[in-house]
C-alpha atoms as a PDB file:
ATOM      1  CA  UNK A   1      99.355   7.089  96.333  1.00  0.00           C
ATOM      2  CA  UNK A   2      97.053   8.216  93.472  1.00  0.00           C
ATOM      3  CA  UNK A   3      93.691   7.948  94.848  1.00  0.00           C
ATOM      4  CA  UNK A   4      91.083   9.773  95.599  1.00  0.00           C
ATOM      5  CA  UNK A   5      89.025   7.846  98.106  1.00  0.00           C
ATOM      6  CA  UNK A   6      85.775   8.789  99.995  1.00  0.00           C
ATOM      7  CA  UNK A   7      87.739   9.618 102.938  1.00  0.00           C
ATOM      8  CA  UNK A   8      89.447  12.644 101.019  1.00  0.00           C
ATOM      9  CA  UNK A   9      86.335  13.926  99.985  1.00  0.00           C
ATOM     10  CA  UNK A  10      84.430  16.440 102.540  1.00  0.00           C
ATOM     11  CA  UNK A  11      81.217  15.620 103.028  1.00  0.00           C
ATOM     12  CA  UNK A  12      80.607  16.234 106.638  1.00  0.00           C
ATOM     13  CA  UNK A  13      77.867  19.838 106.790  1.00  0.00           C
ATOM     14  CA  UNK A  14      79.826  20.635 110.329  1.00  0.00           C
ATOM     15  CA  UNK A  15      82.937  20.814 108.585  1.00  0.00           C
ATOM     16  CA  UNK A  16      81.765  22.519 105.277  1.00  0.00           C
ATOM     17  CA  UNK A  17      79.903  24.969 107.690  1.00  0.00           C
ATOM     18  CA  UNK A  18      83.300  25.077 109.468  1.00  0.00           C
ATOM     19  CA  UNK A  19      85.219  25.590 106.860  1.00  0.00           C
ATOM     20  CA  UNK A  20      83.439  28.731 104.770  1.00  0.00           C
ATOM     21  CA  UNK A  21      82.775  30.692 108.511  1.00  0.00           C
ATOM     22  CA  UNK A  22      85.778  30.117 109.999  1.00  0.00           C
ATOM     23  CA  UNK A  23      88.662  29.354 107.268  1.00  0.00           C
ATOM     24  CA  UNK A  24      90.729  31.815 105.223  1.00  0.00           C
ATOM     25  CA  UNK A  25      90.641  31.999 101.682  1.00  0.00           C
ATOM     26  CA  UNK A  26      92.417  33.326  98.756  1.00  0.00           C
ATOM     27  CA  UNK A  27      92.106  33.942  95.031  1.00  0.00           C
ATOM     28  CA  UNK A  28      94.232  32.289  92.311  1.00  0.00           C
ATOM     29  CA  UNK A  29      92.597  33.363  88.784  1.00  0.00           C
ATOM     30  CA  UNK A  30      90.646  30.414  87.781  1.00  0.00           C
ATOM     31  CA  UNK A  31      90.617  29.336  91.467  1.00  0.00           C
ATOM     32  CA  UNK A  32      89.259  30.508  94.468  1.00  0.00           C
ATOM     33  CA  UNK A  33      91.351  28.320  97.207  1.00  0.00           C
ATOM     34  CA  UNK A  34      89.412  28.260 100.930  1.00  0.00           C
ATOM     35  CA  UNK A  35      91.305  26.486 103.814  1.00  0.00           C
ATOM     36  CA  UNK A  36      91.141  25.483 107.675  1.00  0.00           C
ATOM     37  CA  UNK A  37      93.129  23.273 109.787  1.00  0.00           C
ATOM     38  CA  UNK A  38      90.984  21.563 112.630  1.00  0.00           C
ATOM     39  CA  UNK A  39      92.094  19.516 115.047  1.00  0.00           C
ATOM     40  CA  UNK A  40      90.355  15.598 114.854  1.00  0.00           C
ATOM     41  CA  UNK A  41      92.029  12.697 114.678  1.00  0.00           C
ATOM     42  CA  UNK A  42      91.405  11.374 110.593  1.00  0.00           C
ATOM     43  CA  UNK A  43      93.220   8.714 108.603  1.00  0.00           C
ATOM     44  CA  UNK A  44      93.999  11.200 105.806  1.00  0.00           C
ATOM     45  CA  UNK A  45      96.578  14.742 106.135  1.00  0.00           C
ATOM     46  CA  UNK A  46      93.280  16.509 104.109  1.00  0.00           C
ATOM     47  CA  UNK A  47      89.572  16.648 102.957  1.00  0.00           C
ATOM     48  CA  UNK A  48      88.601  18.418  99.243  1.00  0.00           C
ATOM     49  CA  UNK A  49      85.709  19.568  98.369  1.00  0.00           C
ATOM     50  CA  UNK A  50      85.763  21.181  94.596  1.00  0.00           C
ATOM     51  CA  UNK A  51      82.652  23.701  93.960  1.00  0.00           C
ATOM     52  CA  UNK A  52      81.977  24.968  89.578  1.00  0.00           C
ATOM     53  CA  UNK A  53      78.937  27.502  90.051  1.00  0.00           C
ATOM     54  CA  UNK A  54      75.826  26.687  87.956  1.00  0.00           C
ATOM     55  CA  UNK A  55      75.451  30.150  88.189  1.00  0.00           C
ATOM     56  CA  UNK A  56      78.418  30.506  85.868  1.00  0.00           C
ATOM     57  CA  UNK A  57      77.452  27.430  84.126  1.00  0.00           C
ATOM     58  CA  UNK A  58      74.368  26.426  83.601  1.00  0.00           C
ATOM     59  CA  UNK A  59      74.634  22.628  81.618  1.00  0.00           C
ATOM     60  CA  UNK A  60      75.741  19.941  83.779  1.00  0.00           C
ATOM     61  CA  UNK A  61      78.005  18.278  81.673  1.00  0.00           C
ATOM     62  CA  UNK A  62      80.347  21.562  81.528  1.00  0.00           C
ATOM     63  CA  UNK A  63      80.378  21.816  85.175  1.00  0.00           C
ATOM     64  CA  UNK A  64      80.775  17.872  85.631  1.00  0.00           C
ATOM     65  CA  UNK A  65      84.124  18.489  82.856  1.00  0.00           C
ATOM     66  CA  UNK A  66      85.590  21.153  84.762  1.00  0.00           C
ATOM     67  CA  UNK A  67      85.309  19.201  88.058  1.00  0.00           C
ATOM     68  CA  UNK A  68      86.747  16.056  86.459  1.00  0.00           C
ATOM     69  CA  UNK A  69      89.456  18.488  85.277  1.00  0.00           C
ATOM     70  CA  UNK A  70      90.364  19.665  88.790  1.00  0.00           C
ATOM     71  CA  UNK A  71      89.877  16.352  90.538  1.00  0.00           C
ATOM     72  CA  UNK A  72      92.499  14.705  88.503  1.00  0.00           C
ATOM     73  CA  UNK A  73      94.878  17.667  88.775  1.00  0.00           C
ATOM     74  CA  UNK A  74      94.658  17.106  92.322  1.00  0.00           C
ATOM     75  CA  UNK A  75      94.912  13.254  92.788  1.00  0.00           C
ATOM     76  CA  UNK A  76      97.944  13.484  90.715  1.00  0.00           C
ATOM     77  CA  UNK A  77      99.801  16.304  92.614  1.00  0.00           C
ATOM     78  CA  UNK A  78      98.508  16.196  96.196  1.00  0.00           C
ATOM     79  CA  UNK A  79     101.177  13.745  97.317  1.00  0.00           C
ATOM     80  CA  UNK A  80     104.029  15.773  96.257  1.00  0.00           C
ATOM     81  CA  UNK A  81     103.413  19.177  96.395  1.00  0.00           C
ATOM     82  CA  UNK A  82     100.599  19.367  98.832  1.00  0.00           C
ATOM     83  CA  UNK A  83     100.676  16.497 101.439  1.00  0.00           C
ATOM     84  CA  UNK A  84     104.359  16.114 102.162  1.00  0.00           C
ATOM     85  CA  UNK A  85     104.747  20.023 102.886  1.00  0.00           C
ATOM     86  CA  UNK A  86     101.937  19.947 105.490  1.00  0.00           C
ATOM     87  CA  UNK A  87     103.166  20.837 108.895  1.00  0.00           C
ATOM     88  CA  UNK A  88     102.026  17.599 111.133  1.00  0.00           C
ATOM     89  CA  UNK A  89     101.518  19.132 114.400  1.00  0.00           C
ATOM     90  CA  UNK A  90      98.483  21.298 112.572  1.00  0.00           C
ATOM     91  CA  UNK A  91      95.628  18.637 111.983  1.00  0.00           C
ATOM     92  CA  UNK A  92      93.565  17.852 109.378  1.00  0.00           C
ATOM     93  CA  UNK A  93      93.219  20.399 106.241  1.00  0.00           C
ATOM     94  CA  UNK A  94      89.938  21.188 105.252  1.00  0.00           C
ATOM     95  CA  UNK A  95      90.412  22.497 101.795  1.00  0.00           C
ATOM     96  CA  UNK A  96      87.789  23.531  99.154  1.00  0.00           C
ATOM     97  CA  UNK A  97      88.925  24.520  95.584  1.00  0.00           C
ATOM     98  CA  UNK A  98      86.176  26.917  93.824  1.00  0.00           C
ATOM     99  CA  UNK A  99      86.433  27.643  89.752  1.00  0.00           C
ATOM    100  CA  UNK A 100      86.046  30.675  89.221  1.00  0.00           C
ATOM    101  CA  UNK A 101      86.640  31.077  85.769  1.00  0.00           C
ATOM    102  CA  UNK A 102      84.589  31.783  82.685  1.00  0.00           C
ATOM    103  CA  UNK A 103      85.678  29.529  79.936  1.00  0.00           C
ATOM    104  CA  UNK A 104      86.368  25.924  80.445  1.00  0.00           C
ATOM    105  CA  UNK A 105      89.897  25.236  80.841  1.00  0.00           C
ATOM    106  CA  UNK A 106      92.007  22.375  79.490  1.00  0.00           C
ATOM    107  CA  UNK A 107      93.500  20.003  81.591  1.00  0.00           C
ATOM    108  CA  UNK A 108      97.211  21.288  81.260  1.00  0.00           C
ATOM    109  CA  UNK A 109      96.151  24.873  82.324  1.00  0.00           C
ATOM    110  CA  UNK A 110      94.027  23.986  85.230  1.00  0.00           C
ATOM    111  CA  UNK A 111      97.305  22.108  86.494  1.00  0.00           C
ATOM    112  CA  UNK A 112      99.683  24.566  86.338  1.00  0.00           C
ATOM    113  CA  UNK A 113      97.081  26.707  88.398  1.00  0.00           C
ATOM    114  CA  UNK A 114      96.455  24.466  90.858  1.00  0.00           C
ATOM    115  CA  UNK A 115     100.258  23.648  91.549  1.00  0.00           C
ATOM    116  CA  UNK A 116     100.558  27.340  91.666  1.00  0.00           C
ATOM    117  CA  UNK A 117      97.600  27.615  93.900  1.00  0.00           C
ATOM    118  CA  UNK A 118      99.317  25.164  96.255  1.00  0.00           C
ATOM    119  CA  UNK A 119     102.817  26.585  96.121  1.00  0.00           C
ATOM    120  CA  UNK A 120     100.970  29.804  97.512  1.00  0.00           C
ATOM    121  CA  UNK A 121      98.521  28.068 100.265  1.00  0.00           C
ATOM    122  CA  UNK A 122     102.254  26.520 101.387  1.00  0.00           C
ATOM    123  CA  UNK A 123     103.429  29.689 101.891  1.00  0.00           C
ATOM    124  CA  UNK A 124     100.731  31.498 103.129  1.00  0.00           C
ATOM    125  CA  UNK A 125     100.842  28.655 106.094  1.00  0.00           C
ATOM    126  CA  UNK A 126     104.661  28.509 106.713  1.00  0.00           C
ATOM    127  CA  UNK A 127     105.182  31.988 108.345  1.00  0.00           C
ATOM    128  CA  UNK A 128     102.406  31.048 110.378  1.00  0.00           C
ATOM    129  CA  UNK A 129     104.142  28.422 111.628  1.00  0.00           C
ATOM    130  CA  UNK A 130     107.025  29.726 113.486  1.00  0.00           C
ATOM    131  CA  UNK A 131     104.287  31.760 115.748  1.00  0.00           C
ATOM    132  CA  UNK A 132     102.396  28.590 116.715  1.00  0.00           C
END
């Protein structure tokens, strides 16, 4: 259950196109959390993609850290708090997770924000739900 295969990751340029025209997004101080629900059949509940600026940061190695940082975050909490409170009759989740920030984060920090980020995406999506 903690994995992070290829199949998580989104790569597809219809679905990134997709995702930043069509999806909603919100802003979680270090994060910036952008997210669309499309309906194809996929083996997996959601695709990631997670975006540091080199704008923001211009030496590889900090943005490579920070993405690390955020990857592992999510492979260790997706099952719990973000895959098992999807609604199934929605389809896949095309998510992206964006830092935002301007100093590099440690791991603990970046955690707690992106549980917090999810606990909001959750409930952003469940009043939606009853009207669908």
């Amino acid at each position: 259950m903690y994995t992070f295969r290829k199949e998580e990751r989104l790569c597809s340029r219809k679905h990134l196109d997709l995702l930043f025209k069509n999806g909603s997004s919100f802003l979680l101080y270090p994060l910036r959390i952008s997210y669309l629900f499309i309906d194809e059949p996929a083996e997996v509940k959601a695709q990631v993609v997670i975006n540091v600026p080199k704008k923001r940061y211009k030496r590889a190695v900090d943005r490579n850290l920070l993405k690390r940082r955020i990857r592992e975050a999510y492979r260790l909490n997706k099952q719990e708090s973000l895959y098992l409170q999807l609604p199934e009759h929605k389809g896949m989740l095309l998510l992206s997770i964006q830092f935002v920030g301007k100093d590099k984060y440690a791991f603990p920090f970046i955690e707690k924000k992106l549980l917090a980020a999810f606990k909001r995406f959750l409930s952003l999506i469940k009043p939606n739900e009853s009207h669908s």
